[in-house]
N, C-alpha and C. Protein backbone atom coordinates (compact mmCIF):
# COMPACT_ATOMS: atom_id res chain seq x y z
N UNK A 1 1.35 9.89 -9.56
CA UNK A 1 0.47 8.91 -8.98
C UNK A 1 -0.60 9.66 -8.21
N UNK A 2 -1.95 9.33 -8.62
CA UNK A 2 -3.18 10.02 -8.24
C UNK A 2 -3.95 9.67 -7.53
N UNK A 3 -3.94 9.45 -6.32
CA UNK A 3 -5.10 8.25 -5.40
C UNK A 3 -6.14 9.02 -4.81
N UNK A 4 -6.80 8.87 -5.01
CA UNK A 4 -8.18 9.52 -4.27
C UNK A 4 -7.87 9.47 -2.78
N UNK A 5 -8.18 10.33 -1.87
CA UNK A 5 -8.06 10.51 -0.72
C UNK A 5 -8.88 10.02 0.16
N UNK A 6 -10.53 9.85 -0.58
CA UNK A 6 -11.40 8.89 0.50
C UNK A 6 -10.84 7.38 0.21
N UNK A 7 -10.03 7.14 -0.87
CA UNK A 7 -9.95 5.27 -1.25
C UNK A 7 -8.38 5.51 0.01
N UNK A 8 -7.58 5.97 -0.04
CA UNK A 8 -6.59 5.91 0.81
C UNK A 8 -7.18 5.92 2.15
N UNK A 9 -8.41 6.23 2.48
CA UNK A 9 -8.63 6.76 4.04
C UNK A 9 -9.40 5.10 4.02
N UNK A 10 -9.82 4.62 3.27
CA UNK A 10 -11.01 3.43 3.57
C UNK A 10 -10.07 1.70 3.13
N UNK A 11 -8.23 2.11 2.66
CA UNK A 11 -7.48 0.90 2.52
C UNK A 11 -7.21 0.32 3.77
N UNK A 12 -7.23 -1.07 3.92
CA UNK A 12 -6.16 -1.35 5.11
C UNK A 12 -5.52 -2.48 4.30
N UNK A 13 -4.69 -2.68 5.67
CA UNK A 13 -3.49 -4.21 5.03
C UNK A 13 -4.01 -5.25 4.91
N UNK A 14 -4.06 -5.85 4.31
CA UNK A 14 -4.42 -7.33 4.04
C UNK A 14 -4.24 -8.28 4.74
N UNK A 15 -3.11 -8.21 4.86
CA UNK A 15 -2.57 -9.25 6.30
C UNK A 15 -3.19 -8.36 7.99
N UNK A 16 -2.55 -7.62 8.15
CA UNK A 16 -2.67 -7.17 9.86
C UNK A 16 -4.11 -6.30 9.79
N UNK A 17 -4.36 -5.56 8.80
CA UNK A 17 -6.01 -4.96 8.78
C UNK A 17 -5.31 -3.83 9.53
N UNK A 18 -4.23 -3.82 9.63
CA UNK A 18 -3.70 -1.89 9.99
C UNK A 18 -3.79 -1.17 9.40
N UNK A 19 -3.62 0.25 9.11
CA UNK A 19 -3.63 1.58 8.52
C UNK A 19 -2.47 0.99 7.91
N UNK A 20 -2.75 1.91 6.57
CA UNK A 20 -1.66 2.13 5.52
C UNK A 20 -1.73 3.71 5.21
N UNK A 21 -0.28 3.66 4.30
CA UNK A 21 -0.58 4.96 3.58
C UNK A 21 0.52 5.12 2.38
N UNK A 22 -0.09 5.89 1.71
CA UNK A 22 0.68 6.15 0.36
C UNK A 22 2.52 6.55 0.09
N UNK A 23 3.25 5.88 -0.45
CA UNK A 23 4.91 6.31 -0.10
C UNK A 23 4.78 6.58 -1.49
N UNK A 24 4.99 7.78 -1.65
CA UNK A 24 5.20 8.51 -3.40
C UNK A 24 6.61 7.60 -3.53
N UNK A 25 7.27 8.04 -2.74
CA UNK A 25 9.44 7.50 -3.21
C UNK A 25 9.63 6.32 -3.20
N UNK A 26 8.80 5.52 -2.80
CA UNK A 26 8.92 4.02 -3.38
C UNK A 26 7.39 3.55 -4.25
N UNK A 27 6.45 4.44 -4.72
CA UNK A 27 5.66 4.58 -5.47
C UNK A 27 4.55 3.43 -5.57
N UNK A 28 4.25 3.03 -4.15
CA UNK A 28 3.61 1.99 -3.65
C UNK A 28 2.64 2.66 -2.41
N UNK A 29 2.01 1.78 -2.04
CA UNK A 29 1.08 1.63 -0.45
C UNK A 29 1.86 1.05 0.41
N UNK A 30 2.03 1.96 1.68
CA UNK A 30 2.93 0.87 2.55
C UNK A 30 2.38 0.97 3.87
N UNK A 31 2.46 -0.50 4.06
CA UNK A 31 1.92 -1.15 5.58
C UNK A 31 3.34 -1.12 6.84
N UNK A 32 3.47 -0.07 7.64
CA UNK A 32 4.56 -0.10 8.30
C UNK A 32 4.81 -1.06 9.26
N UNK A 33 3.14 -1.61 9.48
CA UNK A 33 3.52 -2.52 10.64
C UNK A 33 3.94 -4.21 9.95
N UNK A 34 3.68 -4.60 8.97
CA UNK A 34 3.65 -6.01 8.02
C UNK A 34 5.52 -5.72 7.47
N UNK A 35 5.68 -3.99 7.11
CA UNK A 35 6.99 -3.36 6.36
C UNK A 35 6.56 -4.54 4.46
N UNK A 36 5.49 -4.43 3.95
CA UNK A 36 5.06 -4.75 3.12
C UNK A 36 4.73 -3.02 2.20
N UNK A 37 4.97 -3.41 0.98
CA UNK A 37 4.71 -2.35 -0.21
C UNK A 37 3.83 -3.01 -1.33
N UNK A 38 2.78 -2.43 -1.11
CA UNK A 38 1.61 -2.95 -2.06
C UNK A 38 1.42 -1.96 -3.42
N UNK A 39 2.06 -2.61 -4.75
CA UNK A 39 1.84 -1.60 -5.63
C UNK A 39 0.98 -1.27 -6.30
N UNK A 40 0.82 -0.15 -7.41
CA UNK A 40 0.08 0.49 -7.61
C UNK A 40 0.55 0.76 -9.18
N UNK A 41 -1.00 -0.23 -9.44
CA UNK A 41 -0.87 -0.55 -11.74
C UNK A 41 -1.59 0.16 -12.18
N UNK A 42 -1.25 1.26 -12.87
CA UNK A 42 -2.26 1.92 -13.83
C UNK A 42 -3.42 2.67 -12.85
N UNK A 43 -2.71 3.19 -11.63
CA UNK A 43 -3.30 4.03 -10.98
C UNK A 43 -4.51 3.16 -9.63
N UNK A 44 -4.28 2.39 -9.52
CA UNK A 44 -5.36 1.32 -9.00
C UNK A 44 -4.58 0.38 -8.26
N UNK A 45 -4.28 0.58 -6.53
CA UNK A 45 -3.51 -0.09 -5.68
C UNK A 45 -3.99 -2.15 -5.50
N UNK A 46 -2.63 -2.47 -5.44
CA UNK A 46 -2.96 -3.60 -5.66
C UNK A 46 -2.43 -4.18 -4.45
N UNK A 47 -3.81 -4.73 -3.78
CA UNK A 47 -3.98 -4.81 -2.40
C UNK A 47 -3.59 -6.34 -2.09
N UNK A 48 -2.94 -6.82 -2.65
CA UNK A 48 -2.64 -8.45 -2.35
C UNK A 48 -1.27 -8.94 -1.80
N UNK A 49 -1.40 -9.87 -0.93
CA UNK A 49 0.09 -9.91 -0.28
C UNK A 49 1.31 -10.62 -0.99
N UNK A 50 0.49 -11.14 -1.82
CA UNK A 50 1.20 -12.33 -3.08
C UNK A 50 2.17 -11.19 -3.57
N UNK A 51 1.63 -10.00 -4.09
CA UNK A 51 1.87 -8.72 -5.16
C UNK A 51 3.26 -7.83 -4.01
N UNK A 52 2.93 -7.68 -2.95
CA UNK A 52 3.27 -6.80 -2.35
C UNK A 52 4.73 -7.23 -1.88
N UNK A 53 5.74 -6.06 -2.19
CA UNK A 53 7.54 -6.24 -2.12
C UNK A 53 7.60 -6.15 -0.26
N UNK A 54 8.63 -6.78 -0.14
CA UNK A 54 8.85 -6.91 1.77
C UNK A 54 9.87 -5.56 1.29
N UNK A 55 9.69 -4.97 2.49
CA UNK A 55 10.88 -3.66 2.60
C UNK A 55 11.74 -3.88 3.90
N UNK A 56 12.67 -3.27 3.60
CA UNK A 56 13.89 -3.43 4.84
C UNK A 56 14.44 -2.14 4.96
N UNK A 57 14.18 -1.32 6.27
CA UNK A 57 14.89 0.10 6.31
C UNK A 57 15.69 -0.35 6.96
């Protein structure tokens, strides 16, 4: 998984508009403060909350 580093620096969350950042091991975008995983189709993060798995550590 290949994300450009200025598109990672210029994402935020959809819902809270917080910083995100890239989790290779669950192979998604993740919003720590929402604990939302926004995935990522054919290389191209998919920024929608509809899309995005709830996580539970």
């Amino acid at each position: 998984m290949a994300l450009d580093k200025e598109l990672l620096d210029i994402l935020v969350c959809p819902s809270c508009k917080g910083r995100v950042r890239l989790d290779e091991k669950r192979g998604g975008i993740l919003c720590e403060s929402c604990a939302l995983l926004f995935p990522i189709k054919d290389d191209i993060p998919v920024m929608l909350v509809e899309e995005a798995q709830k996580i539970g550590d």
